[in-house]
PDB file of N, CA and C in Angstrom:
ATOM      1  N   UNK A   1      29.868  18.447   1.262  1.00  0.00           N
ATOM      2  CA  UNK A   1      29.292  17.131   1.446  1.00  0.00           C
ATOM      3  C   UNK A   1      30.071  16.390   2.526  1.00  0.00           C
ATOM      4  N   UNK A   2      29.187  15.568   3.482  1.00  0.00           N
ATOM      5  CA  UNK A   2      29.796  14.547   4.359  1.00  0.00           C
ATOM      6  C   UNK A   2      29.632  13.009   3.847  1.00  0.00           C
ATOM      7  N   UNK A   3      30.881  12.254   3.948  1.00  0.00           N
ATOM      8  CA  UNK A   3      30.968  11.016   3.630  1.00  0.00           C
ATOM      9  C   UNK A   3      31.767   9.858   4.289  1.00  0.00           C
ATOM     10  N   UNK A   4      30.745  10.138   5.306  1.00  0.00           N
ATOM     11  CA  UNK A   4      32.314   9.434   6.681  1.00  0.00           C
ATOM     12  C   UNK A   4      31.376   7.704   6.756  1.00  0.00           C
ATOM     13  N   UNK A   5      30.616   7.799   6.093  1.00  0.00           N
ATOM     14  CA  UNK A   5      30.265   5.675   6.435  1.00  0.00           C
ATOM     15  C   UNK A   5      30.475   5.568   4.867  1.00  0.00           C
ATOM     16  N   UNK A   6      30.891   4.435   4.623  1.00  0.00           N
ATOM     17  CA  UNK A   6      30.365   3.634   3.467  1.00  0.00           C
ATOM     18  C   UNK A   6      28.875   4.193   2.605  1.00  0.00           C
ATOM     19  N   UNK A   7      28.663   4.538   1.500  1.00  0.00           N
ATOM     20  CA  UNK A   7      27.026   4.518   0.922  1.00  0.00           C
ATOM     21  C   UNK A   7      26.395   5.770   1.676  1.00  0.00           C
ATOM     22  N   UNK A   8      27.084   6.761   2.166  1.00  0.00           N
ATOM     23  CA  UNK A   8      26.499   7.653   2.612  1.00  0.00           C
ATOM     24  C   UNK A   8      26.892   8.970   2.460  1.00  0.00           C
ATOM     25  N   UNK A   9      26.140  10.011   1.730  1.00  0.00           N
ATOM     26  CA  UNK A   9      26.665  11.044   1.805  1.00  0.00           C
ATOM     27  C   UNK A   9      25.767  12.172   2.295  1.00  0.00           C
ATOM     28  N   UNK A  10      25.927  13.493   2.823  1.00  0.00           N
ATOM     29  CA  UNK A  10      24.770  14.327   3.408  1.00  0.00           C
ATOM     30  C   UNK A  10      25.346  15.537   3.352  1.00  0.00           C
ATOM     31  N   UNK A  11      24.435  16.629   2.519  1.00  0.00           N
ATOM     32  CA  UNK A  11      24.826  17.494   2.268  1.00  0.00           C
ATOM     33  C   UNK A  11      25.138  18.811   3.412  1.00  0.00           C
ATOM     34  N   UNK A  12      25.633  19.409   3.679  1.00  0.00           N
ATOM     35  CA  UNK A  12      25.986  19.944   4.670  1.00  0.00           C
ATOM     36  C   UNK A  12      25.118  21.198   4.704  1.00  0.00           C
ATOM     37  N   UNK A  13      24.463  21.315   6.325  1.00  0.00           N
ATOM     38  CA  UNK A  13      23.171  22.057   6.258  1.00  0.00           C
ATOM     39  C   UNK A  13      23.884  22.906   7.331  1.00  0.00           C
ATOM     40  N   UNK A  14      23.422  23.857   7.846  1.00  0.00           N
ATOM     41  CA  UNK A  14      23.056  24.929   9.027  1.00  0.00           C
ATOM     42  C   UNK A  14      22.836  24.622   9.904  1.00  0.00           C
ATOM     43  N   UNK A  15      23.372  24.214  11.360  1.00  0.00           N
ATOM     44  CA  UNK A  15      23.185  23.501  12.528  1.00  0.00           C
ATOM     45  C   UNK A  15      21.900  24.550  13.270  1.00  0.00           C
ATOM     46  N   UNK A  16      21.015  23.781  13.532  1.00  0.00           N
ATOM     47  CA  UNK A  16      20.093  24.827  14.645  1.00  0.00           C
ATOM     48  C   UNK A  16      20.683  25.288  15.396  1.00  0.00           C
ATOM     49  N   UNK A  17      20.410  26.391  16.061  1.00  0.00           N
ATOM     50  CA  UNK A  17      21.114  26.983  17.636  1.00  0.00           C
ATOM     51  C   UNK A  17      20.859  26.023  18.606  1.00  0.00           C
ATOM     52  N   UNK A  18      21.646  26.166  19.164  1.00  0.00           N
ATOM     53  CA  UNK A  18      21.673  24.538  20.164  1.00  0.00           C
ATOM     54  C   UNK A  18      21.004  24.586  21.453  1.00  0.00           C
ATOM     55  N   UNK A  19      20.686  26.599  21.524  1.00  0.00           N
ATOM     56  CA  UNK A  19      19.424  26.481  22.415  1.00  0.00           C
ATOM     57  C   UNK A  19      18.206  25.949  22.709  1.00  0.00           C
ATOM     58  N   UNK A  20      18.106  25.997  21.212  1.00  0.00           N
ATOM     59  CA  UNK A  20      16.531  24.926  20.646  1.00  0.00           C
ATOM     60  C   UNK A  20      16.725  23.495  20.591  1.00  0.00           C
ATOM     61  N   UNK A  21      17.775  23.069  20.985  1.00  0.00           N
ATOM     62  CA  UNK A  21      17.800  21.353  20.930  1.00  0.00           C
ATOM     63  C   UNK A  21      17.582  20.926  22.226  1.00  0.00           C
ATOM     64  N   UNK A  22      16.981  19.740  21.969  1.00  0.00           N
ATOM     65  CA  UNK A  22      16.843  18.957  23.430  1.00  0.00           C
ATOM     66  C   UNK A  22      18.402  18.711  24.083  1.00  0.00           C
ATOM     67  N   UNK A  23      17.967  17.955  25.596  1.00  0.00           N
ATOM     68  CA  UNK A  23      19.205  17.897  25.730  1.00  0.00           C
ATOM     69  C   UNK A  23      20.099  16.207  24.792  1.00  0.00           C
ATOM     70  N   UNK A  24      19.150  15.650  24.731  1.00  0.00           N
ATOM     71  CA  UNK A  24      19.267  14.220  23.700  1.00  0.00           C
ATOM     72  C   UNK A  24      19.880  14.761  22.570  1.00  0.00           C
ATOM     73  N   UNK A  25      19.366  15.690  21.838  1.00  0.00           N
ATOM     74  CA  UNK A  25      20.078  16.224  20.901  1.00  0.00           C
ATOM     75  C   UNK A  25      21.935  16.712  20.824  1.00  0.00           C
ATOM     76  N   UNK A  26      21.851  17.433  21.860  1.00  0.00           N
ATOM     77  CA  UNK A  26      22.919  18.271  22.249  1.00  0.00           C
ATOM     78  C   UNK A  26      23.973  16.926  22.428  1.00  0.00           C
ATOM     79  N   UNK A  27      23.782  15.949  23.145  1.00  0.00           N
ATOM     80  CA  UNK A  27      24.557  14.807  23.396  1.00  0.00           C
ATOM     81  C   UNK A  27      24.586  14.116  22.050  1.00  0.00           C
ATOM     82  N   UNK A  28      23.587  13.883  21.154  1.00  0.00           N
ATOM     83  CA  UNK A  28      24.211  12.985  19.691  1.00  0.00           C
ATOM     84  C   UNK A  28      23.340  11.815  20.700  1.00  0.00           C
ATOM     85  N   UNK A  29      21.850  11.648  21.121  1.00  0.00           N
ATOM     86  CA  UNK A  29      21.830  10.079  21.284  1.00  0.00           C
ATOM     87  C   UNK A  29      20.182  10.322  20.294  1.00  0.00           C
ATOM     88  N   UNK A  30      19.845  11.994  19.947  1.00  0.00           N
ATOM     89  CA  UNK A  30      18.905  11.924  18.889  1.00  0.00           C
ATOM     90  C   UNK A  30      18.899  12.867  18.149  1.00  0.00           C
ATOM     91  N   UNK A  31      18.369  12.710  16.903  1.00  0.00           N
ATOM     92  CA  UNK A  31      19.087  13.364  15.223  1.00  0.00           C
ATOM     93  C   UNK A  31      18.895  14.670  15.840  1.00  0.00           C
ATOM     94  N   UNK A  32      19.817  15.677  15.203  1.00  0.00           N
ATOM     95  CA  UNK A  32      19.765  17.697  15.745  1.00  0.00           C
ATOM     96  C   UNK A  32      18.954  17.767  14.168  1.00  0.00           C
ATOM     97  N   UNK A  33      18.751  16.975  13.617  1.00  0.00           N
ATOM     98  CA  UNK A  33      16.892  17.257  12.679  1.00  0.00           C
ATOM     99  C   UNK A  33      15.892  16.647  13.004  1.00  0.00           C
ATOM    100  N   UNK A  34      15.692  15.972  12.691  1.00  0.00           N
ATOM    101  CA  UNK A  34      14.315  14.995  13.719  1.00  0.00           C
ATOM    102  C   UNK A  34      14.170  14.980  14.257  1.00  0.00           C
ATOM    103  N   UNK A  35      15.329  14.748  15.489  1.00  0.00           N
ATOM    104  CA  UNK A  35      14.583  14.392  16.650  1.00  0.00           C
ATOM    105  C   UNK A  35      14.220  12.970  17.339  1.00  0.00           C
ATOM    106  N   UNK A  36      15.068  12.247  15.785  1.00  0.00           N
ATOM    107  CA  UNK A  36      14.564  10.667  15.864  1.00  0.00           C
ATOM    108  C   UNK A  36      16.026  10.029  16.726  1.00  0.00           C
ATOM    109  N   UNK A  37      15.386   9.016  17.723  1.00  0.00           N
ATOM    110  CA  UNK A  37      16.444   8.234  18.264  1.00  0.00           C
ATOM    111  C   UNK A  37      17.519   7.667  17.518  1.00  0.00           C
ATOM    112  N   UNK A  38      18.895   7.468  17.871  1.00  0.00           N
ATOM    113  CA  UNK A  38      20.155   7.238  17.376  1.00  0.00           C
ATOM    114  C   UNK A  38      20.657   5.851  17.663  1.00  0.00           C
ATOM    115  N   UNK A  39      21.260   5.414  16.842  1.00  0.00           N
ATOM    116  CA  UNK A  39      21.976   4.149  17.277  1.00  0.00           C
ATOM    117  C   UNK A  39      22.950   3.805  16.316  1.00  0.00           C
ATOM    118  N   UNK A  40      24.410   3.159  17.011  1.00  0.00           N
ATOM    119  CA  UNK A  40      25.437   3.167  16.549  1.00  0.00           C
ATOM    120  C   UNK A  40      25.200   2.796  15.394  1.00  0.00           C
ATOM    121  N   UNK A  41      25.437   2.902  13.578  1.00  0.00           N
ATOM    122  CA  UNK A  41      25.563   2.634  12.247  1.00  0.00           C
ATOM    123  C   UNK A  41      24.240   3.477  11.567  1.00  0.00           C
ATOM    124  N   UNK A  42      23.738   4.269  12.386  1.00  0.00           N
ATOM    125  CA  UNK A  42      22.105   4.854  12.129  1.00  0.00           C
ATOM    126  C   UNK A  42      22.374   6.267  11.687  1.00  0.00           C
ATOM    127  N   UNK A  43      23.560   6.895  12.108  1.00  0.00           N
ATOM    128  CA  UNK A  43      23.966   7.596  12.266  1.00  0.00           C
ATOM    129  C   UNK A  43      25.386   8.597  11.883  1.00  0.00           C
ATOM    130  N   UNK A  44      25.418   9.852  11.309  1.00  0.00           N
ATOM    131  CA  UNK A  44      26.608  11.013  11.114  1.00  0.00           C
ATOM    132  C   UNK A  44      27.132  11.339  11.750  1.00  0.00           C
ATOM    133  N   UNK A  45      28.180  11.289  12.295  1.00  0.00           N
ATOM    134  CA  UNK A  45      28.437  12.440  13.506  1.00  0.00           C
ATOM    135  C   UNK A  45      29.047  13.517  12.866  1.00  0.00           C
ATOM    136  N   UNK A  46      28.329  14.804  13.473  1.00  0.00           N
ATOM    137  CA  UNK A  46      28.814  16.045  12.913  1.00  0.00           C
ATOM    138  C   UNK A  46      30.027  16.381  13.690  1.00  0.00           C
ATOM    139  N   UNK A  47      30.367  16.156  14.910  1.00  0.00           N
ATOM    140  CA  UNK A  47      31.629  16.736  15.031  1.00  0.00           C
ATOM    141  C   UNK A  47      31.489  17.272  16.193  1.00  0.00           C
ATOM    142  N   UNK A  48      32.386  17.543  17.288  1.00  0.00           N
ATOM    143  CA  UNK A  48      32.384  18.085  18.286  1.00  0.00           C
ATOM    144  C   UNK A  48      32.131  19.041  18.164  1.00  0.00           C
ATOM    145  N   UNK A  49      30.926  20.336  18.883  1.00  0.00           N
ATOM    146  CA  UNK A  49      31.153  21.721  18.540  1.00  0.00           C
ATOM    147  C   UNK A  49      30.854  22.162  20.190  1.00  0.00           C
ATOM    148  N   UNK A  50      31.770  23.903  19.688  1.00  0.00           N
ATOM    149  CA  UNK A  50      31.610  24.646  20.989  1.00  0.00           C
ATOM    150  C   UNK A  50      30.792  25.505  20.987  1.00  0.00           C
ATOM    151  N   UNK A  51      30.162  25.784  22.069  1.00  0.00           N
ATOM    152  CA  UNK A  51      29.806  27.143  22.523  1.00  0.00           C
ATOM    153  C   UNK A  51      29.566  27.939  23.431  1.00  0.00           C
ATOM    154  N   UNK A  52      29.503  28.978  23.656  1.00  0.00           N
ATOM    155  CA  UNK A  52      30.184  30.142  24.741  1.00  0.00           C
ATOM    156  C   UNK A  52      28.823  30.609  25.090  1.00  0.00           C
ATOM    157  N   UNK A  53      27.765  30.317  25.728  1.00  0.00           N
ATOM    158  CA  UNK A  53      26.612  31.150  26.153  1.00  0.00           C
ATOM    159  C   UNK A  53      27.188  32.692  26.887  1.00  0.00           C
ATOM    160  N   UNK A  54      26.209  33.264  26.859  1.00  0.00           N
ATOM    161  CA  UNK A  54      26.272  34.670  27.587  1.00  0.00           C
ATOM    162  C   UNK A  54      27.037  34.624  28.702  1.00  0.00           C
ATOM    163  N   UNK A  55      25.877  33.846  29.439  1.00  0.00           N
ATOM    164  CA  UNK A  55      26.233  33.614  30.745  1.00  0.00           C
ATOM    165  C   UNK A  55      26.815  31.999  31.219  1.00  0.00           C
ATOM    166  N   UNK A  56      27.540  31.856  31.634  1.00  0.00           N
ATOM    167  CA  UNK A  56      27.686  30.465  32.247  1.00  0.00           C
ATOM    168  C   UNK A  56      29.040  30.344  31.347  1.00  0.00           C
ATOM    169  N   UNK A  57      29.627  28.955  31.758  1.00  0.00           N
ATOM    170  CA  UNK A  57      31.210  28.431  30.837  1.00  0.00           C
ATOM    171  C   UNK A  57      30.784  27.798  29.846  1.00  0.00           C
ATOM    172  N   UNK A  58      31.761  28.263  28.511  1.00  0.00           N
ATOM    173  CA  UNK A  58      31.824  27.481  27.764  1.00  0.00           C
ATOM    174  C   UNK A  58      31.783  25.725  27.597  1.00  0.00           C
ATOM    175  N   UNK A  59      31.194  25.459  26.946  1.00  0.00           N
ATOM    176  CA  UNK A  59      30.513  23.675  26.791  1.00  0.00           C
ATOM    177  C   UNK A  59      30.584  23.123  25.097  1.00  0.00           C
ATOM    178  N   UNK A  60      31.091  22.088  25.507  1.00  0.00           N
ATOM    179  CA  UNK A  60      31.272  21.127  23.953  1.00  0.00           C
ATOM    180  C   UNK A  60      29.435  20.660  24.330  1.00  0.00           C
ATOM    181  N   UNK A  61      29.081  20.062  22.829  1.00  0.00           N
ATOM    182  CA  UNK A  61      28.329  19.355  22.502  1.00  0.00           C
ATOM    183  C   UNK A  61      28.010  18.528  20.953  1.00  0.00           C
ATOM    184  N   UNK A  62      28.007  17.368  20.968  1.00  0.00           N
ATOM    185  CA  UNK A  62      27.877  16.620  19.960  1.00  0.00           C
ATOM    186  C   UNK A  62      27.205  16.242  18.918  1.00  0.00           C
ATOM    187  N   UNK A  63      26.677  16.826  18.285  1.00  0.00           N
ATOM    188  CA  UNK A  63      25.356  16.930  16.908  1.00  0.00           C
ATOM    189  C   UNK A  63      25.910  16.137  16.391  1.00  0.00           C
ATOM    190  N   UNK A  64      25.114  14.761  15.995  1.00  0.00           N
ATOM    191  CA  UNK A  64      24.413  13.978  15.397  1.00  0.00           C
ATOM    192  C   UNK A  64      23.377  13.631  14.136  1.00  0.00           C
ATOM    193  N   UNK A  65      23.561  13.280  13.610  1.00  0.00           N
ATOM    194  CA  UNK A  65      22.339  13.459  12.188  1.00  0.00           C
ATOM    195  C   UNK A  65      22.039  11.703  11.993  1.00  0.00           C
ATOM    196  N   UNK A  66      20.725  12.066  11.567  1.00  0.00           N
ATOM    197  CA  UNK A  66      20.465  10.189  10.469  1.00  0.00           C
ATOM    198  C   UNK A  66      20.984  10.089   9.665  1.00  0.00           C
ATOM    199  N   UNK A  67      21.748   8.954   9.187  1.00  0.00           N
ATOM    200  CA  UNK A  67      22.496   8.719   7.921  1.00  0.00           C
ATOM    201  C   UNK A  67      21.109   8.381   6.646  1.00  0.00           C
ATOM    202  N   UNK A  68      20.195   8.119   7.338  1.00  0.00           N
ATOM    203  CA  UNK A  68      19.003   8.407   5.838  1.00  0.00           C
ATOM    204  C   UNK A  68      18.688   9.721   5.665  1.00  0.00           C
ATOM    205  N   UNK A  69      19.285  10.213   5.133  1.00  0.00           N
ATOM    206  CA  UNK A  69      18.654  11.736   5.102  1.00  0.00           C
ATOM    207  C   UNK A  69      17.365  11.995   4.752  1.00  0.00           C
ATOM    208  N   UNK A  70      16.877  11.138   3.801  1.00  0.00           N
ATOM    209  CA  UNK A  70      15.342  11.116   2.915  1.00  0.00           C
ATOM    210  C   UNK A  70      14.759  10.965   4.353  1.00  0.00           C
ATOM    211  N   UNK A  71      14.870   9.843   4.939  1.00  0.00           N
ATOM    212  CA  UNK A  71      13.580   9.587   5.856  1.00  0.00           C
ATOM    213  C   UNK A  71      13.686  10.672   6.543  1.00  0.00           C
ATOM    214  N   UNK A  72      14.628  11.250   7.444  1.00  0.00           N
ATOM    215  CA  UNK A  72      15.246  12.333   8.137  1.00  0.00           C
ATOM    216  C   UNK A  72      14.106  13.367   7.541  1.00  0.00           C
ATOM    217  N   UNK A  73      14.231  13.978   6.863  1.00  0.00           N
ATOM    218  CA  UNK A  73      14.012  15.257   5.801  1.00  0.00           C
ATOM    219  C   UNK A  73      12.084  14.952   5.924  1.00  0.00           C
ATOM    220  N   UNK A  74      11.952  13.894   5.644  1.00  0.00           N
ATOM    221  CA  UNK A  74      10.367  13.672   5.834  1.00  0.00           C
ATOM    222  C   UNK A  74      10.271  13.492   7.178  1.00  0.00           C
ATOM    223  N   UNK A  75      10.591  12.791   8.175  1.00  0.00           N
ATOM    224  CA  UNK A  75      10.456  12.954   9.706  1.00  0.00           C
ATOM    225  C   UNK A  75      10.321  14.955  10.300  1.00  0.00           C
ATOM    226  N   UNK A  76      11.365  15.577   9.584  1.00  0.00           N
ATOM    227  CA  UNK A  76      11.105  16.788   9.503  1.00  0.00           C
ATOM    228  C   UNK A  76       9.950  17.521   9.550  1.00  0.00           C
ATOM    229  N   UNK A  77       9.311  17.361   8.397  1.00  0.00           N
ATOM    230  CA  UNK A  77       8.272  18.025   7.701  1.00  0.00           C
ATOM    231  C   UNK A  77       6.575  17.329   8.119  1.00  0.00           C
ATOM    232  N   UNK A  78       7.125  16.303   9.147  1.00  0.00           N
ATOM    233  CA  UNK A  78       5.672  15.803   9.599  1.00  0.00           C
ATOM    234  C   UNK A  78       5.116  16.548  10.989  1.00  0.00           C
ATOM    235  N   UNK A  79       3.982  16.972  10.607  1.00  0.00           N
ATOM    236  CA  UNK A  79       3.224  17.881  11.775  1.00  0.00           C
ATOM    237  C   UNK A  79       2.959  17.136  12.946  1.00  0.00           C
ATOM    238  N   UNK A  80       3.412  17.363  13.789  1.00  0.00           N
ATOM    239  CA  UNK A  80       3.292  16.446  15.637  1.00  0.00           C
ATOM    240  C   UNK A  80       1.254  16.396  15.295  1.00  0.00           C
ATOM    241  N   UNK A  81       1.584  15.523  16.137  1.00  0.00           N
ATOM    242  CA  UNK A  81       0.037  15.275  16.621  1.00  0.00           C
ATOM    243  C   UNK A  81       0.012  15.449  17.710  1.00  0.00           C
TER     244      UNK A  81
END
């Protein structure tokens, strides 16, 4: 479990491959689940992470989550139009 704000806790999930994230994502300015825009107190930070592609230099990037997880979790599961 993560519990880094006040009233918030989020259970600790499986980061997507960070190939599949936007680049908004990859930076932490929108959720690496939703997809939904970020703003300072809105928000988890998961933590600096690395990774080593095949090809090219190694690169940090910053995953981000909604601190509502409920809405999060249903933002998820809603089919794009």
């Amino acid at each position: 479990m993560i519990n880094d704000k006040p009233g918030t806790t989020m259970t600790v999930r499986d980061l997507p491959p960070v190939s599949q994230l936007t680049e908004q994502q990859q930076r932490g300015w929108h959720c690496v689940r939703c997809r939904a825009p970020l703003s300072p107190g809105s928000d988890i930070d998961l933590g600096e992470k690395r990774v080593t592609p095949a090809e090219g230099a190694a690169y940090s990037w910053f995953p981000r989550a909604c601190a509502d997880t409920t809405a999060c979790r249903a933002r998820e599961t809603e089919t794009p139009s």
